[in-house]
C-alpha atoms as a PDB file:
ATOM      1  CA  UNK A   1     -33.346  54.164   8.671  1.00  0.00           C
ATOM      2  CA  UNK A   2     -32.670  50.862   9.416  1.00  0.00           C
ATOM      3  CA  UNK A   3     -35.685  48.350   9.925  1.00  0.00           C
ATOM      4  CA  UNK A   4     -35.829  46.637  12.656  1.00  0.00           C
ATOM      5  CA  UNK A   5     -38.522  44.203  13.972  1.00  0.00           C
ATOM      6  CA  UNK A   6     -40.705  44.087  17.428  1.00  0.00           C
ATOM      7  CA  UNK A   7     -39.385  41.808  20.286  1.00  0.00           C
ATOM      8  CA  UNK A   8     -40.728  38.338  20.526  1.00  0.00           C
ATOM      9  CA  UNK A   9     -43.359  39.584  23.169  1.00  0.00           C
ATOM     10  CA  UNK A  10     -44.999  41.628  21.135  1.00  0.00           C
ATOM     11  CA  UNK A  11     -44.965  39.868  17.899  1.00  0.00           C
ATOM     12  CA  UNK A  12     -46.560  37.182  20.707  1.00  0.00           C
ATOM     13  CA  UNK A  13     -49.113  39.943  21.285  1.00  0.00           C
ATOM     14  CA  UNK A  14     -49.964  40.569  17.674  1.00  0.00           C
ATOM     15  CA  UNK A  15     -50.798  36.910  17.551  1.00  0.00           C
ATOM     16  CA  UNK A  16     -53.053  36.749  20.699  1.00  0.00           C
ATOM     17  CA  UNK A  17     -54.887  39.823  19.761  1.00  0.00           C
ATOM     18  CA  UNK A  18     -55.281  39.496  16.201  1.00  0.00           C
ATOM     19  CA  UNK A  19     -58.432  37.451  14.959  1.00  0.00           C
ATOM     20  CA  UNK A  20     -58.602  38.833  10.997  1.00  0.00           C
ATOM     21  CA  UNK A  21     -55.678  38.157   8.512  1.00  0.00           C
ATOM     22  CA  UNK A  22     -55.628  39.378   4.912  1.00  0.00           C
ATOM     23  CA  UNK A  23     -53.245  37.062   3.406  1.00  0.00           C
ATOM     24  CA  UNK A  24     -52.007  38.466   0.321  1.00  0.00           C
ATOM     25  CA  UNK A  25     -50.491  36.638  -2.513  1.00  0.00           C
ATOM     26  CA  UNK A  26     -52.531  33.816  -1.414  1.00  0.00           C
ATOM     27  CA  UNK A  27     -52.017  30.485  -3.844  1.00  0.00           C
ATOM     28  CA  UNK A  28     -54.927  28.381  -4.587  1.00  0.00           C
ATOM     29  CA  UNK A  29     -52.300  25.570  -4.657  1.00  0.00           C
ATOM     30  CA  UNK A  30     -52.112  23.482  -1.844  1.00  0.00           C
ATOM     31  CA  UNK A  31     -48.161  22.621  -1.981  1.00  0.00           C
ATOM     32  CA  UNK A  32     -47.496  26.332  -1.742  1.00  0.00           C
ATOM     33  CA  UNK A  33     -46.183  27.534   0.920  1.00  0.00           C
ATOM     34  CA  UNK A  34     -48.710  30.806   1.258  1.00  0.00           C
ATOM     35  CA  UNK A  35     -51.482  28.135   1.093  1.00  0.00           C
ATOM     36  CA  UNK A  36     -49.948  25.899   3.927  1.00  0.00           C
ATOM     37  CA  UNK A  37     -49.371  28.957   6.004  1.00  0.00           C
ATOM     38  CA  UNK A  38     -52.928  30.114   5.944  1.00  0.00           C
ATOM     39  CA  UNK A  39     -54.302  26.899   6.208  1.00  0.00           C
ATOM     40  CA  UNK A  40     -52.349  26.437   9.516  1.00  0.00           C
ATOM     41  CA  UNK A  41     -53.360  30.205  10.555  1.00  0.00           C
ATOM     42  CA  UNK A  42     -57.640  29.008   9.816  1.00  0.00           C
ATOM     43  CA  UNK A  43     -57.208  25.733  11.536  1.00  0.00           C
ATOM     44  CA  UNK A  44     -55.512  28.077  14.436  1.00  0.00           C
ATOM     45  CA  UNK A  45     -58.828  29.882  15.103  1.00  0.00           C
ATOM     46  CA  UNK A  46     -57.767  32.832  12.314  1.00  0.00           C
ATOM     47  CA  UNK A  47     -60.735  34.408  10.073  1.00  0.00           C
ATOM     48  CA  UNK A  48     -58.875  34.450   6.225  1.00  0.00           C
ATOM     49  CA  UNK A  49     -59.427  37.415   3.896  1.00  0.00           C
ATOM     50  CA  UNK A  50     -57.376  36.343   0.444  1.00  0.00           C
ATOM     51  CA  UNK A  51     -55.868  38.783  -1.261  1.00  0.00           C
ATOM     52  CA  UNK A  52     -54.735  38.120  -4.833  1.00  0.00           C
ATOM     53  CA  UNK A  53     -55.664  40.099  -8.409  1.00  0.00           C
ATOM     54  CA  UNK A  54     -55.414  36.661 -10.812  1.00  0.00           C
ATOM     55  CA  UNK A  55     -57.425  34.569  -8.704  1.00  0.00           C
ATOM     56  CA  UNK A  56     -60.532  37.721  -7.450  1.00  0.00           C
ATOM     57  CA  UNK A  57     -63.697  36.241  -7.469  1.00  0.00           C
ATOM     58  CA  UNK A  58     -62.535  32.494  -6.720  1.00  0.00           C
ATOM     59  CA  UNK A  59     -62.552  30.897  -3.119  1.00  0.00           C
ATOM     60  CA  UNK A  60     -59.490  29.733  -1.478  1.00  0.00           C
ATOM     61  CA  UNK A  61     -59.616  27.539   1.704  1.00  0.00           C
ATOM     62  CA  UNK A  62     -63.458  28.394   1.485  1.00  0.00           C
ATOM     63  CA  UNK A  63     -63.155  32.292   1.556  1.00  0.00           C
ATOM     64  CA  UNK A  64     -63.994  34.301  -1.408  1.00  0.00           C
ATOM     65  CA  UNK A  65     -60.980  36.196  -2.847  1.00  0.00           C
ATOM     66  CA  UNK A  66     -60.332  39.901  -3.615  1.00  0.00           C
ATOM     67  CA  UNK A  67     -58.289  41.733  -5.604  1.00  0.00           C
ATOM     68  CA  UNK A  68     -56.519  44.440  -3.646  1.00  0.00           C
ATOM     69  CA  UNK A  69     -56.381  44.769   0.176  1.00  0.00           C
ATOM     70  CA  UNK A  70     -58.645  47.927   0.076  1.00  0.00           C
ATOM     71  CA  UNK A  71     -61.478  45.674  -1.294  1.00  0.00           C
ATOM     72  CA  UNK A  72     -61.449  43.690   2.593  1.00  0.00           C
ATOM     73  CA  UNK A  73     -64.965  44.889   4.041  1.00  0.00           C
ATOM     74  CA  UNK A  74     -63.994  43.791   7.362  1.00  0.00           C
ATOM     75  CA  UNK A  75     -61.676  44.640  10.239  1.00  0.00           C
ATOM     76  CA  UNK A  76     -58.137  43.833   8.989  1.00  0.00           C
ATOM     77  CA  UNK A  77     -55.871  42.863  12.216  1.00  0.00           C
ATOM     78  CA  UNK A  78     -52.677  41.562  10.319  1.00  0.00           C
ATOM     79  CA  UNK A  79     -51.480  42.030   6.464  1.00  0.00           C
ATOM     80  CA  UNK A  80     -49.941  38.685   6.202  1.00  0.00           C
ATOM     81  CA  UNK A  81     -47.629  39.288   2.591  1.00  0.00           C
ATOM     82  CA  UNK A  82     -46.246  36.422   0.561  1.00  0.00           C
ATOM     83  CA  UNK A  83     -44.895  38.503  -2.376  1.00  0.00           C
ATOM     84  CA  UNK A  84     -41.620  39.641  -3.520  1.00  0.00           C
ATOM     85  CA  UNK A  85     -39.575  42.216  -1.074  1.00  0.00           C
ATOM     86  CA  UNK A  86     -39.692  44.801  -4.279  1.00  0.00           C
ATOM     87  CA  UNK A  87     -43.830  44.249  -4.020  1.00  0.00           C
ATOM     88  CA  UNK A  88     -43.334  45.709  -0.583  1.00  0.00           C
ATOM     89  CA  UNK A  89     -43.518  49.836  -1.043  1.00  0.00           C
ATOM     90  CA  UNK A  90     -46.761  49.263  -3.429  1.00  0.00           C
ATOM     91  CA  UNK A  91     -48.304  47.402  -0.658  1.00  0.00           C
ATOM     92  CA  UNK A  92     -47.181  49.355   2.046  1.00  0.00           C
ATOM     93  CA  UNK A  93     -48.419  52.511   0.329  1.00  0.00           C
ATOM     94  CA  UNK A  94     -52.253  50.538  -0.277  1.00  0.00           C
ATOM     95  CA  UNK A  95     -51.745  48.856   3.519  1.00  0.00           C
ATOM     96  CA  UNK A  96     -51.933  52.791   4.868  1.00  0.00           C
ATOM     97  CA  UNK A  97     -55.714  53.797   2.804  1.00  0.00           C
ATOM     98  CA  UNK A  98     -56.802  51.127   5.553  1.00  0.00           C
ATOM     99  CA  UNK A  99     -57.211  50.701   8.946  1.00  0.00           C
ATOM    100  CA  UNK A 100     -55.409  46.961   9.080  1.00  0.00           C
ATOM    101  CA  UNK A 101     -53.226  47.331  11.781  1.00  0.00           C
ATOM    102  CA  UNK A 102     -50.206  45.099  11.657  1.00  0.00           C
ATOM    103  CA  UNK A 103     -47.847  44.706   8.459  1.00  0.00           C
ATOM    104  CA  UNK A 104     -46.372  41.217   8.252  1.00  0.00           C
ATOM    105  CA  UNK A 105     -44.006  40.149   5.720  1.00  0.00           C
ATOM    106  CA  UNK A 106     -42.987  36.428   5.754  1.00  0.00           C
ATOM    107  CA  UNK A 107     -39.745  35.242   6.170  1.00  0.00           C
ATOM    108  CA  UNK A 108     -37.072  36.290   3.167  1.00  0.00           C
ATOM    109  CA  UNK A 109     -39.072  38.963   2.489  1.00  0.00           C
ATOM    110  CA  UNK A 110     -38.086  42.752   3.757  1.00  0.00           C
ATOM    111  CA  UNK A 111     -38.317  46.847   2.009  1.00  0.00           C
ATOM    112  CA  UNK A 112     -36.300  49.627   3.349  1.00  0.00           C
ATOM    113  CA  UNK A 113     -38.490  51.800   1.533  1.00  0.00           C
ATOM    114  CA  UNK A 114     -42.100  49.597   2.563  1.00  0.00           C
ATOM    115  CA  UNK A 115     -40.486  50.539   6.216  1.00  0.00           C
ATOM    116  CA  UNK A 116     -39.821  54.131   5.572  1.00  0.00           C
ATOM    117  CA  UNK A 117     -43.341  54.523   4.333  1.00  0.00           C
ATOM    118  CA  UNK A 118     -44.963  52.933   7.014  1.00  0.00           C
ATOM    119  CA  UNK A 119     -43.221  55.192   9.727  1.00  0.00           C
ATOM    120  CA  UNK A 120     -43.574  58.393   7.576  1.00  0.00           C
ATOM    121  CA  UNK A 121     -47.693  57.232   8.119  1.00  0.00           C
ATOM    122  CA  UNK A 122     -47.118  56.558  11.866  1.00  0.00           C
ATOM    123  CA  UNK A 123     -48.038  52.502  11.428  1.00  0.00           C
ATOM    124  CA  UNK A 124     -45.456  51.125  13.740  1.00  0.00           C
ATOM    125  CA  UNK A 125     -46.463  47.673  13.970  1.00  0.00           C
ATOM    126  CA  UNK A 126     -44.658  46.055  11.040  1.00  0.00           C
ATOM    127  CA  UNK A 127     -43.308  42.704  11.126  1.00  0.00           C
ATOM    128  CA  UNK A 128     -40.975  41.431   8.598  1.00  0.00           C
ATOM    129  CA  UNK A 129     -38.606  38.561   7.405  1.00  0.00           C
ATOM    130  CA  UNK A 130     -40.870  36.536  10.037  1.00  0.00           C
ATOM    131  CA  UNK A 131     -42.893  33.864   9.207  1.00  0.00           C
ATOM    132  CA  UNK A 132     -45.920  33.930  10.941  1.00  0.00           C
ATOM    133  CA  UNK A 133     -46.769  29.937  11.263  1.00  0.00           C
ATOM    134  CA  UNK A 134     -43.361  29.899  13.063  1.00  0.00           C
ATOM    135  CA  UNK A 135     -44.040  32.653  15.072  1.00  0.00           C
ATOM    136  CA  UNK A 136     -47.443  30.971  16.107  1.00  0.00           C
ATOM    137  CA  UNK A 137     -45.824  27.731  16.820  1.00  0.00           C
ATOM    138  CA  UNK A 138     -43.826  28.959  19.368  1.00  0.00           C
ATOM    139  CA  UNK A 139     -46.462  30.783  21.117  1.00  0.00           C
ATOM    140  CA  UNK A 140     -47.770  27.174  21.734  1.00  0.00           C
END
């Protein structure tokens, strides 16, 4: 299996129809990039779930932050992931317990085997090696 990504239209779609994002690997430091991203996705209208085990229990861009993505109380629309493509399979495996429904890895980051396990559990809407500000951006 080779991964391939959705057409522009739908990752379009995802956007339009999407009003929750867990971001995980969320920084609490404002010259990261996962912390610019999310900012951009809040100030875009976005509801921000951070995800993140060292930093549980602090707030980030004013929302409090959890641990793992199964600890999200709320309706999950996209898994936004800034982690390492090797953190993939771990999080696609936890991403399934859930009922998020889109899988988003930002750009430079991609898992054959995060793929594989996401079709084997019949989530199809997986995004990855996109990055999601970009993606937005052009929608405008």
């Amino acid at each position: 299996m080779t991964f391939k990504n959705p057409n522009d239209e739908t990752i379009k779609d995802y956007l339009k129809n999407s009003k929750n994002i867990a971001v995980i690997g969320l920084s609490n430091k404002p010259d990261r990039t996962s912390y610019q991203v999310a900012q951009v996705l809040q100030l875009s209208g976005y509801k921000l779930f951070p995800v993140n085990p060292m930093l549980a229990g602090e707030t980030i861009l004013g929302e409090p932050v959890v641990a793992t993505l199964t600890d999200v109380k709320e309706p999950i629309d996209i898994v936004d992931i800034f982690r390492k493509s090797d953190a993939l399979p771990d999080i696609a495996r936890e991403f399934v317990k859930t009922d998020a429904k889109i899988f988003w890895a930002q750009l430079g980051i991609e898992n054959e085997e995060a793929a594989q396990i996401l079709a084997e559990n019949n989530r199809k809407d997986v995004v990855m090696n996109r990055c999601i500000k970009i993606e937005l951006n052009n929608m405008a």
